[in-house]
Protein backbone atom coordinates (compact mmCIF):
# COMPACT_ATOMS: atom_id res chain seq x y z
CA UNK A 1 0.00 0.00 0.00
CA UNK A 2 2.98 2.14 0.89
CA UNK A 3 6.59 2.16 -0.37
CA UNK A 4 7.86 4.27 2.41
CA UNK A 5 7.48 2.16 5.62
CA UNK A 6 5.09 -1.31 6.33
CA UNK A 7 1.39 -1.00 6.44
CA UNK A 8 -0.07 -3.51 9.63
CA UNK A 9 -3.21 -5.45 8.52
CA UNK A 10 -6.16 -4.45 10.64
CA UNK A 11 -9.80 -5.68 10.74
CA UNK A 12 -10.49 -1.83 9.36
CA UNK A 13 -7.88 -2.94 5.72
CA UNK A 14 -9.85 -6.17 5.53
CA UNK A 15 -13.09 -4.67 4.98
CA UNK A 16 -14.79 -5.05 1.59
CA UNK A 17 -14.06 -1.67 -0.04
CA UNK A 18 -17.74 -1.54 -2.27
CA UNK A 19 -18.87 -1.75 1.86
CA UNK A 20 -16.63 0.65 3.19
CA UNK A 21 -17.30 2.99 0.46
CA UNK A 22 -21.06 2.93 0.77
CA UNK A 23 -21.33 3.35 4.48
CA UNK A 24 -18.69 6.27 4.30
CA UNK A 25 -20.76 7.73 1.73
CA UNK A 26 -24.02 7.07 3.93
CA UNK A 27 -21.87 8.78 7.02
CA UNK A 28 -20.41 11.37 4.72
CA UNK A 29 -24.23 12.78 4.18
CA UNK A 30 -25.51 12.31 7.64
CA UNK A 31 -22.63 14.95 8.79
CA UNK A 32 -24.16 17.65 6.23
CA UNK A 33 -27.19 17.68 8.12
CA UNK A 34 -25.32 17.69 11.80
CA UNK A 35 -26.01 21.19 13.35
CA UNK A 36 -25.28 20.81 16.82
CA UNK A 37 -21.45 21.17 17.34
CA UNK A 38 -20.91 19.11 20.40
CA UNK A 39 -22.11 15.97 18.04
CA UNK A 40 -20.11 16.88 15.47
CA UNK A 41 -16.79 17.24 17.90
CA UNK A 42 -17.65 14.07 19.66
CA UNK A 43 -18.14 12.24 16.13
CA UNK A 44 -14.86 13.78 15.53
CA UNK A 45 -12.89 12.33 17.93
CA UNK A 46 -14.50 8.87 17.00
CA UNK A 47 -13.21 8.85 13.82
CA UNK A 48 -9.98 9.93 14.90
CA UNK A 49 -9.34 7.23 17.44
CA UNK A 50 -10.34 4.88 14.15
CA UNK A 51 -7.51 6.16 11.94
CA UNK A 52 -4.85 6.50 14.34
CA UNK A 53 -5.32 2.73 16.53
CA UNK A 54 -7.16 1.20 13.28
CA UNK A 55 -5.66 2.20 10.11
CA UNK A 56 -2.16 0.19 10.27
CA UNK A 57 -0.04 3.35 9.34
CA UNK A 58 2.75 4.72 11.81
CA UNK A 59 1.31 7.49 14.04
CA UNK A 60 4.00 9.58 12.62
CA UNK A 61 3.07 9.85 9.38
CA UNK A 62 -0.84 10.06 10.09
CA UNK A 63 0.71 12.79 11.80
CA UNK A 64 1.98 14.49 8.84
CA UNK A 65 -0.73 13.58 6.65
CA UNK A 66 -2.87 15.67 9.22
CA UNK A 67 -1.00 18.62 9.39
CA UNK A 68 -2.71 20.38 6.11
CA UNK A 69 -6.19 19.28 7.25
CA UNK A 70 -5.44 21.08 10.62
CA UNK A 71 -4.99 24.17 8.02
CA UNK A 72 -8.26 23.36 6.28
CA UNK A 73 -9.94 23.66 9.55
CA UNK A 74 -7.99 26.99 10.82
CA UNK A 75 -9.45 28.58 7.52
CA UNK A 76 -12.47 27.37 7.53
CA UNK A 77 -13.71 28.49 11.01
CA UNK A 78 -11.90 31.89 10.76
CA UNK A 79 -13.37 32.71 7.59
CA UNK A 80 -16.74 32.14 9.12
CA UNK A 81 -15.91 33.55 12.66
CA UNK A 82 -14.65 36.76 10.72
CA UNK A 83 -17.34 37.25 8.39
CA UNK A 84 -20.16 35.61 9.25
CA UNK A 85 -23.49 36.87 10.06
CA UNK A 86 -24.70 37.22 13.53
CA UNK A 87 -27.22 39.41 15.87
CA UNK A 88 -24.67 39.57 19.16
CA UNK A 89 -22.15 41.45 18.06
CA UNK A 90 -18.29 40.65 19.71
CA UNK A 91 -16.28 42.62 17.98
CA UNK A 92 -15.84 44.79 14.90
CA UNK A 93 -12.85 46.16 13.23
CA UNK A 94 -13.10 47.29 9.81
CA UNK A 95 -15.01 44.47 7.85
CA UNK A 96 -14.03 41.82 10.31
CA UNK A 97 -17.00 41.57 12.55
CA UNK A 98 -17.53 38.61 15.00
CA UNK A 99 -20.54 37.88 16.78
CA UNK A 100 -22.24 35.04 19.03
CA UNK A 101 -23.14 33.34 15.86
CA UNK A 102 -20.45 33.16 13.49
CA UNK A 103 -18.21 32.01 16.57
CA UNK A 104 -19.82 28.93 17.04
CA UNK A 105 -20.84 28.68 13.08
CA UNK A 106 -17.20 28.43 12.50
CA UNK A 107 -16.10 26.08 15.27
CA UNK A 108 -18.77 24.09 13.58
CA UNK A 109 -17.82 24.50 10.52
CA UNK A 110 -14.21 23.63 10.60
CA UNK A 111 -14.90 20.78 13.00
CA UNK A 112 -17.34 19.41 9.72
CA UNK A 113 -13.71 20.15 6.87
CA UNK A 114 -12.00 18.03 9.73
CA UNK A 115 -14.34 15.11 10.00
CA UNK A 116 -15.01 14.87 5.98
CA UNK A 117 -11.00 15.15 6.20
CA UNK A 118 -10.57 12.02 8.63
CA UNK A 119 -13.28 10.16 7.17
CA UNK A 120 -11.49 10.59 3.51
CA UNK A 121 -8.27 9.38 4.81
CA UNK A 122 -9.76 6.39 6.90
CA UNK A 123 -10.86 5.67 3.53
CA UNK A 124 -8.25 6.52 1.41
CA UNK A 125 -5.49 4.85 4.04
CA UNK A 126 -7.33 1.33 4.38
CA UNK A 127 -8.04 0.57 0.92
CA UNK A 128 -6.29 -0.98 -2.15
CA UNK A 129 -7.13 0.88 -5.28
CA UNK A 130 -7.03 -2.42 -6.86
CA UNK A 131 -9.67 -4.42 -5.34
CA UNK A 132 -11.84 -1.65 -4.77
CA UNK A 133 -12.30 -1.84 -8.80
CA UNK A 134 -12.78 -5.80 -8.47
CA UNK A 135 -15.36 -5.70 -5.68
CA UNK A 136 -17.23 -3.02 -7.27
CA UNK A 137 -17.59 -5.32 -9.93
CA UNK A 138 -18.64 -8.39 -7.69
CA UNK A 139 -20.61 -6.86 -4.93
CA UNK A 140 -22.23 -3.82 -6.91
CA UNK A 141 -22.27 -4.98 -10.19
CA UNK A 142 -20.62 -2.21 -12.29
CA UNK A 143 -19.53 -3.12 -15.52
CA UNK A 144 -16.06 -4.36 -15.87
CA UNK A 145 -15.51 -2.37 -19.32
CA UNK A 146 -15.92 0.89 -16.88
CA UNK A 147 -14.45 -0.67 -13.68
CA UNK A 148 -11.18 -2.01 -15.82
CA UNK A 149 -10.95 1.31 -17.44
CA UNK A 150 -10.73 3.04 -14.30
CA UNK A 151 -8.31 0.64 -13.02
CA UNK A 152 -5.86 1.44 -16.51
CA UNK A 153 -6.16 5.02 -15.78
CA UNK A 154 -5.44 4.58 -12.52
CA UNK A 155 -2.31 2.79 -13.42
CA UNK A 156 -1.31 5.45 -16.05
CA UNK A 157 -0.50 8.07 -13.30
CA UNK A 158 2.69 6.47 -12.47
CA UNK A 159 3.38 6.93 -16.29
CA UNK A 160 2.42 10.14 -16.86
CA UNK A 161 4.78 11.18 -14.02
CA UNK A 162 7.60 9.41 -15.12
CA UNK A 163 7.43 10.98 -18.93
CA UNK A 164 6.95 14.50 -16.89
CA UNK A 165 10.40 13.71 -15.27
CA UNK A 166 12.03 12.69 -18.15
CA UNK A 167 10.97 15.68 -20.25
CA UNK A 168 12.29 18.62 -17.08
CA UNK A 169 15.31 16.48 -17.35
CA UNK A 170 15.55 16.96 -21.10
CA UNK A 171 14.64 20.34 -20.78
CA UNK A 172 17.31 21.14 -18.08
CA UNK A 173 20.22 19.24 -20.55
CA UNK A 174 19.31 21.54 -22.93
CA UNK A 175 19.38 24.48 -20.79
CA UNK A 176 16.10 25.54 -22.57
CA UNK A 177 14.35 26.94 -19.07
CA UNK A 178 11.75 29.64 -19.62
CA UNK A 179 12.29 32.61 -18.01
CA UNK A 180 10.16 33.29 -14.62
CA UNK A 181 6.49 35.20 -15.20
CA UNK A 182 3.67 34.56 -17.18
CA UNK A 183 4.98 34.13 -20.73
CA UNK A 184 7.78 31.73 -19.24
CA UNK A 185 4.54 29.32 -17.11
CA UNK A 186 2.69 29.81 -20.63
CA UNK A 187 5.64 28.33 -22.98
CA UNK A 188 6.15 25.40 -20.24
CA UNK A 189 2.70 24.62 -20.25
CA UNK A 190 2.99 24.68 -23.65
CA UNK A 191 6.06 21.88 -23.95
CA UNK A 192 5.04 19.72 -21.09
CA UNK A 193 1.52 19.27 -22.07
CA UNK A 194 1.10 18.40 -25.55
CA UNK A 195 4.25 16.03 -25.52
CA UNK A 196 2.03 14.31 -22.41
CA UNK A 197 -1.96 14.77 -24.11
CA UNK A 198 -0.67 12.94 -27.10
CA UNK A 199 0.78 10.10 -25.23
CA UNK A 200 -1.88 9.72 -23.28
CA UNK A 201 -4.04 9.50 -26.53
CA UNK A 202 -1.82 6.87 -27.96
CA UNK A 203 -1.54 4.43 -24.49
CA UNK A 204 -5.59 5.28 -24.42
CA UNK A 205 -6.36 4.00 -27.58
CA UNK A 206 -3.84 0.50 -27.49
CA UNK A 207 -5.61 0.06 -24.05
CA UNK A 208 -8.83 0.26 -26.17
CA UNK A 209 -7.61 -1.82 -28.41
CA UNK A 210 -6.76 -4.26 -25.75
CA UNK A 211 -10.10 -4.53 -24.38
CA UNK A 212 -11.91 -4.97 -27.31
CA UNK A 213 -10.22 -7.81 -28.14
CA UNK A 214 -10.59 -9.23 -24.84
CA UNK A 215 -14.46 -8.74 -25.57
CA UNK A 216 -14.36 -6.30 -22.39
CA UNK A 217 -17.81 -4.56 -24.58
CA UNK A 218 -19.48 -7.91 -25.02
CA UNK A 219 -19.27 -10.74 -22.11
CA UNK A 220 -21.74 -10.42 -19.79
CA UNK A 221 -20.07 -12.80 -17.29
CA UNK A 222 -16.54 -12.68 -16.35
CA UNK A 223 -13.81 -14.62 -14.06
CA UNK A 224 -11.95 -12.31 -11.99
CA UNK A 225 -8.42 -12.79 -10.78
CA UNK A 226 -9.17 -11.31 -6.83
CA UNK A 227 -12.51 -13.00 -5.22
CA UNK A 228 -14.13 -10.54 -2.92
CA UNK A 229 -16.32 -11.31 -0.53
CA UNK A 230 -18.35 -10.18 2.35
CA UNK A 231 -17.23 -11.12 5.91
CA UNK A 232 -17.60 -10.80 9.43
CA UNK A 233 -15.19 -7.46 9.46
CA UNK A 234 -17.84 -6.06 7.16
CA UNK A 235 -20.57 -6.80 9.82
CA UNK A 236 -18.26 -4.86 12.27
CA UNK A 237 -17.62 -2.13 10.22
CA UNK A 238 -21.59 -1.47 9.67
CA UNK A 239 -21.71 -1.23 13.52
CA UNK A 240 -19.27 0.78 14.31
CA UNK A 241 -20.34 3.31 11.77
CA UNK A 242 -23.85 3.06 13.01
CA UNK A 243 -22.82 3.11 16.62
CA UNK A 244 -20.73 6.14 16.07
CA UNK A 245 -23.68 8.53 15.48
CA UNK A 246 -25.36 7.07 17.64
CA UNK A 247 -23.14 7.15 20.66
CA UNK A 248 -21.95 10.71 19.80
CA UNK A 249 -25.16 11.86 19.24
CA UNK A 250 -26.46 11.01 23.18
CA UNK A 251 -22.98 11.79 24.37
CA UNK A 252 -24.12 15.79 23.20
CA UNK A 253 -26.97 15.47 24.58
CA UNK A 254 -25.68 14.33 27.96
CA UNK A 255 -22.53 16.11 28.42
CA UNK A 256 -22.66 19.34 25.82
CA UNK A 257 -19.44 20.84 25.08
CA UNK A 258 -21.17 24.15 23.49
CA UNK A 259 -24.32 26.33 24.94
CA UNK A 260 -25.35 26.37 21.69
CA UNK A 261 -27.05 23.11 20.13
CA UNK A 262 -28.25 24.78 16.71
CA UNK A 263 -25.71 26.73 14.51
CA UNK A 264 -28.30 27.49 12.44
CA UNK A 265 -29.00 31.34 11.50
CA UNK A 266 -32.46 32.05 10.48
CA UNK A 267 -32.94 36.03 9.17
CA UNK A 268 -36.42 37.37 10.62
């Protein structure tokens, strides 16, 4: 999954990823409509104690993955806090006003760019590009012409990188760097992309090729090389992600970190 260091297997890698990617979608919506902050902190935490003790990746480097979400959130609330709307005034200082409302609008807010931040990399972190393709395929039944397409592009990235580095390197040997400014980013655009659009064109259409004659646009039923399945780590995937609201929904109720409950602002 990683180059850089090992990756430990955990119950939370071994869940199917059509599974994993349904209920995070299903969780993704359900924070939208959160409006009372102390859920939406306590919901945080939960899914940040199931990235860092779940996820199989040093803490370090979760760490460091981290940092520019922390940034995300910093911007987030204080763009709101600053500028938001809001009937109890704070303070005001030139057009930076903050008031009862924005204050806890943009805790709120940022606390909602975090969570849809964790719950990306929980999902990102745990699962192999590779059989998410193959159990879309089994357990949701896309097509395999789209899902194997996918896949090549997927696989093309790598590629594309590689002929990037090769033509700076080219264009360093030659001592042929633009100048700095606009007409020097418009003439590198200019030699890096087409160089890379028609290679892509050309690798697009043998792949085509490829899968044509592999009747990828006719069979209906196919034999797949990675047999995914669904398991009991599925079954405790579903509850934890249905527990989590749950839990962190009474824990707000119970024991509320804000006074307010409803970020909402409603205009009379």
């Amino acid at each position: 999954m990683n180059s850089l260091y090992n990756v430990h297997e955990t119950w939370l890698t071994r869940v199917n990823p059509s599974i994993k990617l349904v209920l995070s979608i299903f969780l993704f919506f359900y924070m939208i409509f959160i409006h009372n902050p102390s859920h939406l902190v306590y919901l945080t935490i939960v899914l940040s104690v199931i990235l860092y003790v779940f996820s199989g990746h040093p803490l370090r480097y979760l760490l460091l993955y981290s940092l520019p979400f922390i940034l995300v959130f910093i911007s987030s609330a204080s763009s709101m806090i600053f500028f938001g709307r809001g009937d109890t005034i704070w303070y005001t200082w030139g057009l930076i006003q903050i008031s009862e409302e924005s204050f806890y609008r943009g805790i709120h807010l940022g606390f909602r760019a975090l969570a849809f931040a964790i719950l990306g990399m929980i999902f990102a972190l745990t699962t192999k590009p590779v059989l998410l393709f193959y159990s879309m395929m089994q357990q949701l039944r896309i097509p395999s012409k789209y899902a194997y397409s996918f896949l090549a592009s997927i696989r093309m990235i790598p590629i594309m990188f590689e002929e990037f580095q090769t033509l700076r390197y080219a264009l360093i040997i030659r001592q042929a760097v633009p100048e700095k400014g606009l007409k020097g980013f418009y003439k590198k655009l200019q030699f890096f992309s087409i160089p890379l659009l028609a290679q892509s064109i050309r690798r697009a259409q043998r792949i085509a090729v490829a899968m044509e004659a592999k009747r990828f646009t006719q069979a209906t039923e196919r034999t797949f090389y990675y047999e995914t399945n669904v398991r009991s780590w599925d079954f405790l995937f579903f509850v934890v992600i249905l527990l989590a609201p749950l839990l962190t929904f009474y824990l707000a109720e119970a024991i509320p970190l804000f006074d307010r409950t409803d970020v909402r602002y409603f205009t009379s």
